[in-house]
N, C-alpha and C. Protein backbone atom coordinates (compact mmCIF):
# COMPACT_ATOMS: atom_id res chain seq x y z
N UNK A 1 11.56 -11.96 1.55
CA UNK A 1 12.55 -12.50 0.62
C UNK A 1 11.95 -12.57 -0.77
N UNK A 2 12.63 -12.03 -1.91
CA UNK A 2 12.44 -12.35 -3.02
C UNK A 2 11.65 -13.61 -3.26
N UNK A 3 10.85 -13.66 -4.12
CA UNK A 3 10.28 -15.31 -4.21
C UNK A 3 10.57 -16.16 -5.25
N UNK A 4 10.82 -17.24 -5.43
CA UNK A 4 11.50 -17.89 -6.83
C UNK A 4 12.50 -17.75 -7.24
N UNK A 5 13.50 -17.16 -6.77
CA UNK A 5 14.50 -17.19 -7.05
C UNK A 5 15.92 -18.13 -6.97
N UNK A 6 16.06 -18.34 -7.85
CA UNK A 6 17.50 -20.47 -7.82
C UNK A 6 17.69 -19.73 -8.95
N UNK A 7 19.12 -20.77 -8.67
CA UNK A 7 19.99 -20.89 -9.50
C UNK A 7 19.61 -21.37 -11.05
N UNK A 8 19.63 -21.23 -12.76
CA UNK A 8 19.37 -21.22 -13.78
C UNK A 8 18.33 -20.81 -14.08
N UNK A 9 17.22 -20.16 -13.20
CA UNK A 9 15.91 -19.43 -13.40
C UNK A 9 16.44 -18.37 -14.26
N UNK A 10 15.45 -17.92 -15.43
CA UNK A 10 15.36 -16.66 -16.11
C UNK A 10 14.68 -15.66 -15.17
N UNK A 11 15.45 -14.34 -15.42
CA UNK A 11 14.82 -12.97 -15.07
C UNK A 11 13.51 -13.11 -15.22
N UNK A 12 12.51 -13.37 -16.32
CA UNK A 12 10.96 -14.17 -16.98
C UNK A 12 10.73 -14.59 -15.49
N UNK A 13 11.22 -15.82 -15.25
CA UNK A 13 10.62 -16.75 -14.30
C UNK A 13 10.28 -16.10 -13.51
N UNK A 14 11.17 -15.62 -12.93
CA UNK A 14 11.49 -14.56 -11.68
C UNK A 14 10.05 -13.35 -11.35
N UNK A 15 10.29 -12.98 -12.47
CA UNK A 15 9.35 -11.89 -12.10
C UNK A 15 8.04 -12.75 -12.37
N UNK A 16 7.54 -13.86 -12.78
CA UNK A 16 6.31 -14.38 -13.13
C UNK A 16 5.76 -14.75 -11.68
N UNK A 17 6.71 -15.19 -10.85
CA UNK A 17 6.45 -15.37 -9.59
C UNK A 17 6.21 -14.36 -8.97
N UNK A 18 7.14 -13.19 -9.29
CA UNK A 18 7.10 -11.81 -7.99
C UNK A 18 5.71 -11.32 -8.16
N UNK A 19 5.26 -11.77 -9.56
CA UNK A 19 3.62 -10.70 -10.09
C UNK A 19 3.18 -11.59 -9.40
N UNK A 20 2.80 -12.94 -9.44
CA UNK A 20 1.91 -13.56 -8.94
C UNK A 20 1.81 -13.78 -7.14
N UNK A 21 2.46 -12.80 -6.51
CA UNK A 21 2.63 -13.00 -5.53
C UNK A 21 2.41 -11.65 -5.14
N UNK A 22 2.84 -10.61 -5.72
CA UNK A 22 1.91 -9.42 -5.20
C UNK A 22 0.42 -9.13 -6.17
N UNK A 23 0.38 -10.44 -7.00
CA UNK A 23 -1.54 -10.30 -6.95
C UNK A 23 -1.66 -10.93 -5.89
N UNK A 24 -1.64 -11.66 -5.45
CA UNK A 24 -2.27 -12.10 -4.51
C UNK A 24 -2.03 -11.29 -3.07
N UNK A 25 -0.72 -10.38 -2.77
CA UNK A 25 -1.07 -9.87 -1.64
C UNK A 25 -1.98 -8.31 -2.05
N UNK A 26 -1.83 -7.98 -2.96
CA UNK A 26 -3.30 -7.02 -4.02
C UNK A 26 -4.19 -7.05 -3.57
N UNK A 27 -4.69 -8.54 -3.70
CA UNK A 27 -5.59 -8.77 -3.38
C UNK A 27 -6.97 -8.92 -1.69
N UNK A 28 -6.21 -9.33 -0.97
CA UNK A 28 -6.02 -9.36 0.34
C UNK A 28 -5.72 -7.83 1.31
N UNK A 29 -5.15 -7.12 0.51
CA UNK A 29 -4.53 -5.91 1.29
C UNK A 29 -5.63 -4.86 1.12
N UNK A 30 -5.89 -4.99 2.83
CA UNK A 30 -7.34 -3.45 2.91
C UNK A 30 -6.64 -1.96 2.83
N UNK A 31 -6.32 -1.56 1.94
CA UNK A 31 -5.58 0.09 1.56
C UNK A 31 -6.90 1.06 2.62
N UNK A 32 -6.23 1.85 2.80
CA UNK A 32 -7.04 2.90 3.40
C UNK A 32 -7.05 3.92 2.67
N UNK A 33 -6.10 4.57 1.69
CA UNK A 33 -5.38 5.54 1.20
C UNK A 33 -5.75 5.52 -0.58
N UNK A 34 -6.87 5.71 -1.50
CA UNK A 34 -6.92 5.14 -2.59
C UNK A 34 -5.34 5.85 -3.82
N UNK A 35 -4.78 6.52 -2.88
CA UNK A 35 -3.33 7.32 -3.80
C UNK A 35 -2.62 6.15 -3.52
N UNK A 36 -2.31 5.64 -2.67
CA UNK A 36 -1.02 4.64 -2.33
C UNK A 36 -1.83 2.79 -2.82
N UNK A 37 -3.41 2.92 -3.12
CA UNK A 37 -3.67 1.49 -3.82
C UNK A 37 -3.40 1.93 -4.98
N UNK A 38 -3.87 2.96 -5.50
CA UNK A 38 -3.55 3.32 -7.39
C UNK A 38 -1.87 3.37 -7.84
N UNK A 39 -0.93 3.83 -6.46
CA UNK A 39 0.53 3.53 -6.75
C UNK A 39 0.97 2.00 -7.11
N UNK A 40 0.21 1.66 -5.82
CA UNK A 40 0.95 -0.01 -5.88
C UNK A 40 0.49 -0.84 -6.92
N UNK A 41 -1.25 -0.47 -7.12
CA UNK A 41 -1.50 -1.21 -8.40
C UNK A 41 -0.62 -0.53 -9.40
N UNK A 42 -0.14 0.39 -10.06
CA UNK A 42 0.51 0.72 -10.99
C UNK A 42 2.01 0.08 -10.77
N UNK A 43 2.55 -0.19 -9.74
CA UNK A 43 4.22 -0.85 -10.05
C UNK A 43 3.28 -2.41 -9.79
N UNK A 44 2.51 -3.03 -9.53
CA UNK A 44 2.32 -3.76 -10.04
C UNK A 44 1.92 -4.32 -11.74
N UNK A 45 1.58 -3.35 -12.16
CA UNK A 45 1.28 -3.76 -13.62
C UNK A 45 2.52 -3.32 -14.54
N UNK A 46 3.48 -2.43 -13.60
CA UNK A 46 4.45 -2.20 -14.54
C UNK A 46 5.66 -3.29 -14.41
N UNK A 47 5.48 -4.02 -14.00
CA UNK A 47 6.18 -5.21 -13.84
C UNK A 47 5.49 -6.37 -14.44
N UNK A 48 4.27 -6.10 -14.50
CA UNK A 48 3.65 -7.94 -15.41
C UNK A 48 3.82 -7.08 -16.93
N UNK A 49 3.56 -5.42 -17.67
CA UNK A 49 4.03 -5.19 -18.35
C UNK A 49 5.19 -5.32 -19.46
N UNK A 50 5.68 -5.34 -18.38
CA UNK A 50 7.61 -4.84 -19.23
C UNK A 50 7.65 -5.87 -20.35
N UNK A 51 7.74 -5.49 -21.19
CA UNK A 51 8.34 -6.63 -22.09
C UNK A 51 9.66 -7.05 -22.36
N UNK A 52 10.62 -6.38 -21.51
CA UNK A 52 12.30 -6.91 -20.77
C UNK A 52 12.20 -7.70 -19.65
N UNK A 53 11.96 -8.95 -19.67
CA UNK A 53 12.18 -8.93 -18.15
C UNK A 53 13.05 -9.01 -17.43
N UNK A 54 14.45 -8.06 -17.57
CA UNK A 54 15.59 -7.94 -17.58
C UNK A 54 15.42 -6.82 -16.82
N UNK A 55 14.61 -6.02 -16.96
CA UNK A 55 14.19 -4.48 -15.90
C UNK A 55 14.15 -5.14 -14.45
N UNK A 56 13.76 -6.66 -14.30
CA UNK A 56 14.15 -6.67 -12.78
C UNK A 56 15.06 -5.95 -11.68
N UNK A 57 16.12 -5.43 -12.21
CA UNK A 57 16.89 -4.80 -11.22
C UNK A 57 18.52 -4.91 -11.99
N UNK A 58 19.29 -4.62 -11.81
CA UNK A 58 20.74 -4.81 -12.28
C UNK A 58 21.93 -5.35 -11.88
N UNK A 59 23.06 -5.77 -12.60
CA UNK A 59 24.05 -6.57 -12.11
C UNK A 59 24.71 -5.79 -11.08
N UNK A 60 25.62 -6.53 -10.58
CA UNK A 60 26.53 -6.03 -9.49
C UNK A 60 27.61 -6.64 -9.86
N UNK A 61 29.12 -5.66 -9.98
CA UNK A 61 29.99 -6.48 -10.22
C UNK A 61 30.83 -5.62 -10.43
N UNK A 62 31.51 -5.05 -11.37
CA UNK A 62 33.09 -3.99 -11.24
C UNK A 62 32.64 -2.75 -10.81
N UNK A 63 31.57 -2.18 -11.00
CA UNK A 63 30.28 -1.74 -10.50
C UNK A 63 29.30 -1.46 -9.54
N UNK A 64 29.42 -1.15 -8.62
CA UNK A 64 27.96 -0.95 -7.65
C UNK A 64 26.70 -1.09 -8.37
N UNK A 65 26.61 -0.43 -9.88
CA UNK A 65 25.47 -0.25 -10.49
C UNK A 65 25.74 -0.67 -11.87
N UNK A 66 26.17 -1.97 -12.44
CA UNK A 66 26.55 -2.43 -13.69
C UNK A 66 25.37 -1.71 -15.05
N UNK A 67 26.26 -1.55 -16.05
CA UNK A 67 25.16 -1.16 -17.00
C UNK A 67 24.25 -2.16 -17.72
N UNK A 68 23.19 -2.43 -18.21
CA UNK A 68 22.81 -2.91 -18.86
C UNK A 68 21.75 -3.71 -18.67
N UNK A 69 21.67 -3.94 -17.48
CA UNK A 69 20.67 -4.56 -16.91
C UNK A 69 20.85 -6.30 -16.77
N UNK A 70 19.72 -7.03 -16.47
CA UNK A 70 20.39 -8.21 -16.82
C UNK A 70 20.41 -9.08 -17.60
N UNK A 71 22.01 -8.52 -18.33
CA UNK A 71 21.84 -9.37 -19.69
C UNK A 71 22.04 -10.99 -19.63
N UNK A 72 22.44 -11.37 -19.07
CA UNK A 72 22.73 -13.11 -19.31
C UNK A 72 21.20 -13.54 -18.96
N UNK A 73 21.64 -14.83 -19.86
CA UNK A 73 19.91 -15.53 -20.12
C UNK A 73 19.59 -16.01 -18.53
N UNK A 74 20.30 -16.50 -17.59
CA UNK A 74 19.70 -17.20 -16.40
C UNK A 74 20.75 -16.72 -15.04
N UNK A 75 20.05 -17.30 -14.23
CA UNK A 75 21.05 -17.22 -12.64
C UNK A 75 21.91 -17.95 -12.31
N UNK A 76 22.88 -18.25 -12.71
CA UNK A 76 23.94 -18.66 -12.07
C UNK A 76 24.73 -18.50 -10.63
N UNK A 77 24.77 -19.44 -10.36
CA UNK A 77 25.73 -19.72 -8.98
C UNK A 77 26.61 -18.50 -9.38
N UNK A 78 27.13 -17.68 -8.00
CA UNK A 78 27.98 -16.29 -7.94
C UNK A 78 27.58 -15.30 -8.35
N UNK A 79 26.42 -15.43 -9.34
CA UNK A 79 26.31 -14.16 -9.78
C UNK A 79 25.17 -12.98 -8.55
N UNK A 80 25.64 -11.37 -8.79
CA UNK A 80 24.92 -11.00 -7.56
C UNK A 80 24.06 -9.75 -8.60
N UNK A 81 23.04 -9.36 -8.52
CA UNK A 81 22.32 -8.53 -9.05
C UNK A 81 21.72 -8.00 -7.85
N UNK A 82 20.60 -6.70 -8.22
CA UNK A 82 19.76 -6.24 -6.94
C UNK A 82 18.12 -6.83 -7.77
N UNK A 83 17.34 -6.57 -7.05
CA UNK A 83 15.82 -6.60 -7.29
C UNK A 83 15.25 -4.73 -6.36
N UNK A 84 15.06 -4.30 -7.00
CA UNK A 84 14.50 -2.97 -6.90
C UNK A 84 13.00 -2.47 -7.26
N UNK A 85 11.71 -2.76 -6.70
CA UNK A 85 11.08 -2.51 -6.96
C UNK A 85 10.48 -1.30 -6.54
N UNK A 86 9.85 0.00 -6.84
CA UNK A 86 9.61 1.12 -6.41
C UNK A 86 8.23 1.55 -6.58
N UNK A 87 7.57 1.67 -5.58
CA UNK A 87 6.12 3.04 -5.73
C UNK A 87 6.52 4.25 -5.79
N UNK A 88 5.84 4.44 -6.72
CA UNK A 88 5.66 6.30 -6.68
C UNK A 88 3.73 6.82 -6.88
N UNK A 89 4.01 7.80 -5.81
CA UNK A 89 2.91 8.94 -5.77
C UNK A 89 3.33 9.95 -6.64
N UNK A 90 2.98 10.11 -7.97
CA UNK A 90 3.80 10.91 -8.59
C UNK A 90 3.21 12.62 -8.39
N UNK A 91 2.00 12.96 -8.12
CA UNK A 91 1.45 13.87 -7.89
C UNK A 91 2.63 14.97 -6.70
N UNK A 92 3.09 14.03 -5.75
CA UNK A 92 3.83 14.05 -4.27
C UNK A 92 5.44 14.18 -4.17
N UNK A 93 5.78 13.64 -5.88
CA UNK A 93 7.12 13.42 -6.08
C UNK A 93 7.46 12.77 -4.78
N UNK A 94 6.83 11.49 -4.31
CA UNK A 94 7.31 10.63 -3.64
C UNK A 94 8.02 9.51 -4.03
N UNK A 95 8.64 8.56 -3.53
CA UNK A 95 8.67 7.24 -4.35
C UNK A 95 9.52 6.63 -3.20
N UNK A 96 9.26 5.35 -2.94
CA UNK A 96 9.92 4.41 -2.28
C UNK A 96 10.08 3.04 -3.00
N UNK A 97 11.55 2.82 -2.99
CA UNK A 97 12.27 1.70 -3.73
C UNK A 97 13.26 0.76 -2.66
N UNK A 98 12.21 -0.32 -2.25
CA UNK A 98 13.32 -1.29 -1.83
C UNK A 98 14.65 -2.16 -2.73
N UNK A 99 15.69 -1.50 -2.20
CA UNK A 99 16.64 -2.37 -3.50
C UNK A 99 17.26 -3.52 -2.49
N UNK A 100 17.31 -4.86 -2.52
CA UNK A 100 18.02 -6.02 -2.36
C UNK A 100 19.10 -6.45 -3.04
N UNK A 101 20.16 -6.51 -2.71
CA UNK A 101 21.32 -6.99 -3.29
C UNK A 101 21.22 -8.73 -3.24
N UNK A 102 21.39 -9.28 -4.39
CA UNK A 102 20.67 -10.48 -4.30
C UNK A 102 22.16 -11.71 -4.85
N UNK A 103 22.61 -12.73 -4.24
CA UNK A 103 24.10 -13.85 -4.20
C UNK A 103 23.17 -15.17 -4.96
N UNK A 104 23.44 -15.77 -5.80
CA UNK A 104 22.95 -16.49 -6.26
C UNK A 104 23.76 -17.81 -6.00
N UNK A 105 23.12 -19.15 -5.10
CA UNK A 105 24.10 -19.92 -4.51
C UNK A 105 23.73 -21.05 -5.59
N UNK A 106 24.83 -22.49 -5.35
CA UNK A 106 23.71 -23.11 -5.52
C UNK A 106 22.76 -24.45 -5.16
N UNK A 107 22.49 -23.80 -4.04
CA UNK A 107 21.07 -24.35 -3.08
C UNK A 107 19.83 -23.30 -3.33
N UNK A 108 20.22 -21.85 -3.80
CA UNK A 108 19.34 -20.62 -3.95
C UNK A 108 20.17 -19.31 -4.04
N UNK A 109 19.83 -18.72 -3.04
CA UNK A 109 20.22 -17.50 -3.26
C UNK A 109 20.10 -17.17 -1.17
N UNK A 110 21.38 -15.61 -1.68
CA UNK A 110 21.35 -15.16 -0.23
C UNK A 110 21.10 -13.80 -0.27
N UNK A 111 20.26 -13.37 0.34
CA UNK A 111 19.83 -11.74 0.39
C UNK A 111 21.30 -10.86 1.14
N UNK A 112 22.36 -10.36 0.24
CA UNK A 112 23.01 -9.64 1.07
C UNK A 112 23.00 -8.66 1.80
N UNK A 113 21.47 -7.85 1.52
CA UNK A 113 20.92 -6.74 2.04
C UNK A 113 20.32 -7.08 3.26
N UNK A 114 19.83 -8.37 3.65
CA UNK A 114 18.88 -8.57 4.85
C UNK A 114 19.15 -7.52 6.00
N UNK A 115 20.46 -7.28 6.50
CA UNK A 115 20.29 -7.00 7.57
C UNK A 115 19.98 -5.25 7.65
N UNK A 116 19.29 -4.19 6.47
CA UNK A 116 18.86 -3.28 6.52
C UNK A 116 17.87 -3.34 6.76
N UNK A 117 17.45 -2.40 7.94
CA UNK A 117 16.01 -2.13 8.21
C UNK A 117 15.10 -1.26 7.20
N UNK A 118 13.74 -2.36 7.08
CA UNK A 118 13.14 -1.84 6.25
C UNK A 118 11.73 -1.62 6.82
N UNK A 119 11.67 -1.63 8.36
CA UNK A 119 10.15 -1.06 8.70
C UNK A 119 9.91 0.14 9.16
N UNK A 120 9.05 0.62 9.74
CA UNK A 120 9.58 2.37 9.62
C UNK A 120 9.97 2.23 11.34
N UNK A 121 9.65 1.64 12.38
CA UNK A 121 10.15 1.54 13.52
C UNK A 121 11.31 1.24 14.10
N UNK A 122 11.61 0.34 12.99
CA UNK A 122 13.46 -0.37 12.91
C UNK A 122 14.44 1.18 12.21
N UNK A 123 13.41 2.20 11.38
CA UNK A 123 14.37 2.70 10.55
C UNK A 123 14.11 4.07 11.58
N UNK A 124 13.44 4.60 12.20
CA UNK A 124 13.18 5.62 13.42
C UNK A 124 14.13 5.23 14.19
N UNK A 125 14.21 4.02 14.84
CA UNK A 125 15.51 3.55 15.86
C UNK A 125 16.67 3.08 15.84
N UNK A 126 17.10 3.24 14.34
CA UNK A 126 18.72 3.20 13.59
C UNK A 126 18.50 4.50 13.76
N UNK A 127 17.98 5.13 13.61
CA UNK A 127 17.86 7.05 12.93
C UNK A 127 18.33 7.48 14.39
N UNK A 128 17.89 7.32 15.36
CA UNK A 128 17.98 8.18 16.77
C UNK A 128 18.83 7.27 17.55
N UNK A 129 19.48 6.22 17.27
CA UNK A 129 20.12 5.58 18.11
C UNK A 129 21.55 5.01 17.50
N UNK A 130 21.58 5.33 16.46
CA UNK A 130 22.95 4.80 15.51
C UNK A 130 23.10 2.97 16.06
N UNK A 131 21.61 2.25 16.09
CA UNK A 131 21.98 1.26 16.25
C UNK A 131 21.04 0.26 15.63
């Protein structure tokens, strides 16, 4: 689940938490692969980077994919945006981007995406089993 995320938090806040939470799993995580640690460290720094922190991901609303990113200053109750963060191997023209469609309540927030599988065993056995 997204981390930090409530109701009147800034996009800022938001991502101040998401960095500080994949330094720390950065940190901890034994890579085997030094292409896929140099990916992840790179969408990690391109996220404590940005000087928008509105690049979090985008609104949802008349739209599947609203333009503009997210412009209002904070989170409000109803409002639904995604959080999309992506690695790329660019050498590989690979890239994998989890996008979350994200309900902003107000007790928090509800992941409307949860119930997509996102491990590769869950996503092999939707794939061959339509279930």
């Amino acid at each position: 689940m997204p981390p930090g995320i409530a109701a009147h938090k800034t996009p800022a806040e938001v991502t101040a938490v998401a960095v500080a939470r994949m330094d720390a799993i950065m940190a901890g995580y034994r890579f085997t692969d030094d292409r896929i640690k140099a990916a992840a460290t790179k969408m990690v720094e391109g996220f404590r980077a940005r000087k928008d922190p509105r690049s979090l991901g985008h609104n949802v609303g008349l739209e599947v994919h609203d333009v503009g990113g997210l412009q209002a200053p904070t989170f409000e109750p109803g409002r639904v945006f995604t959080i999309e963060p992506q690695m790329r191997l660019e050498d590989e023209h690979l890239g994998v981007r989890l996008e979350d469609m994200i309900l902003i309540t107000e007790t928090g927030y509800e992941n409307l995406s949860q119930f997509v599988p996102i491990e590769v065993a869950d996503i092999e056995a939707l794939m061959k089993h339509g279930k």
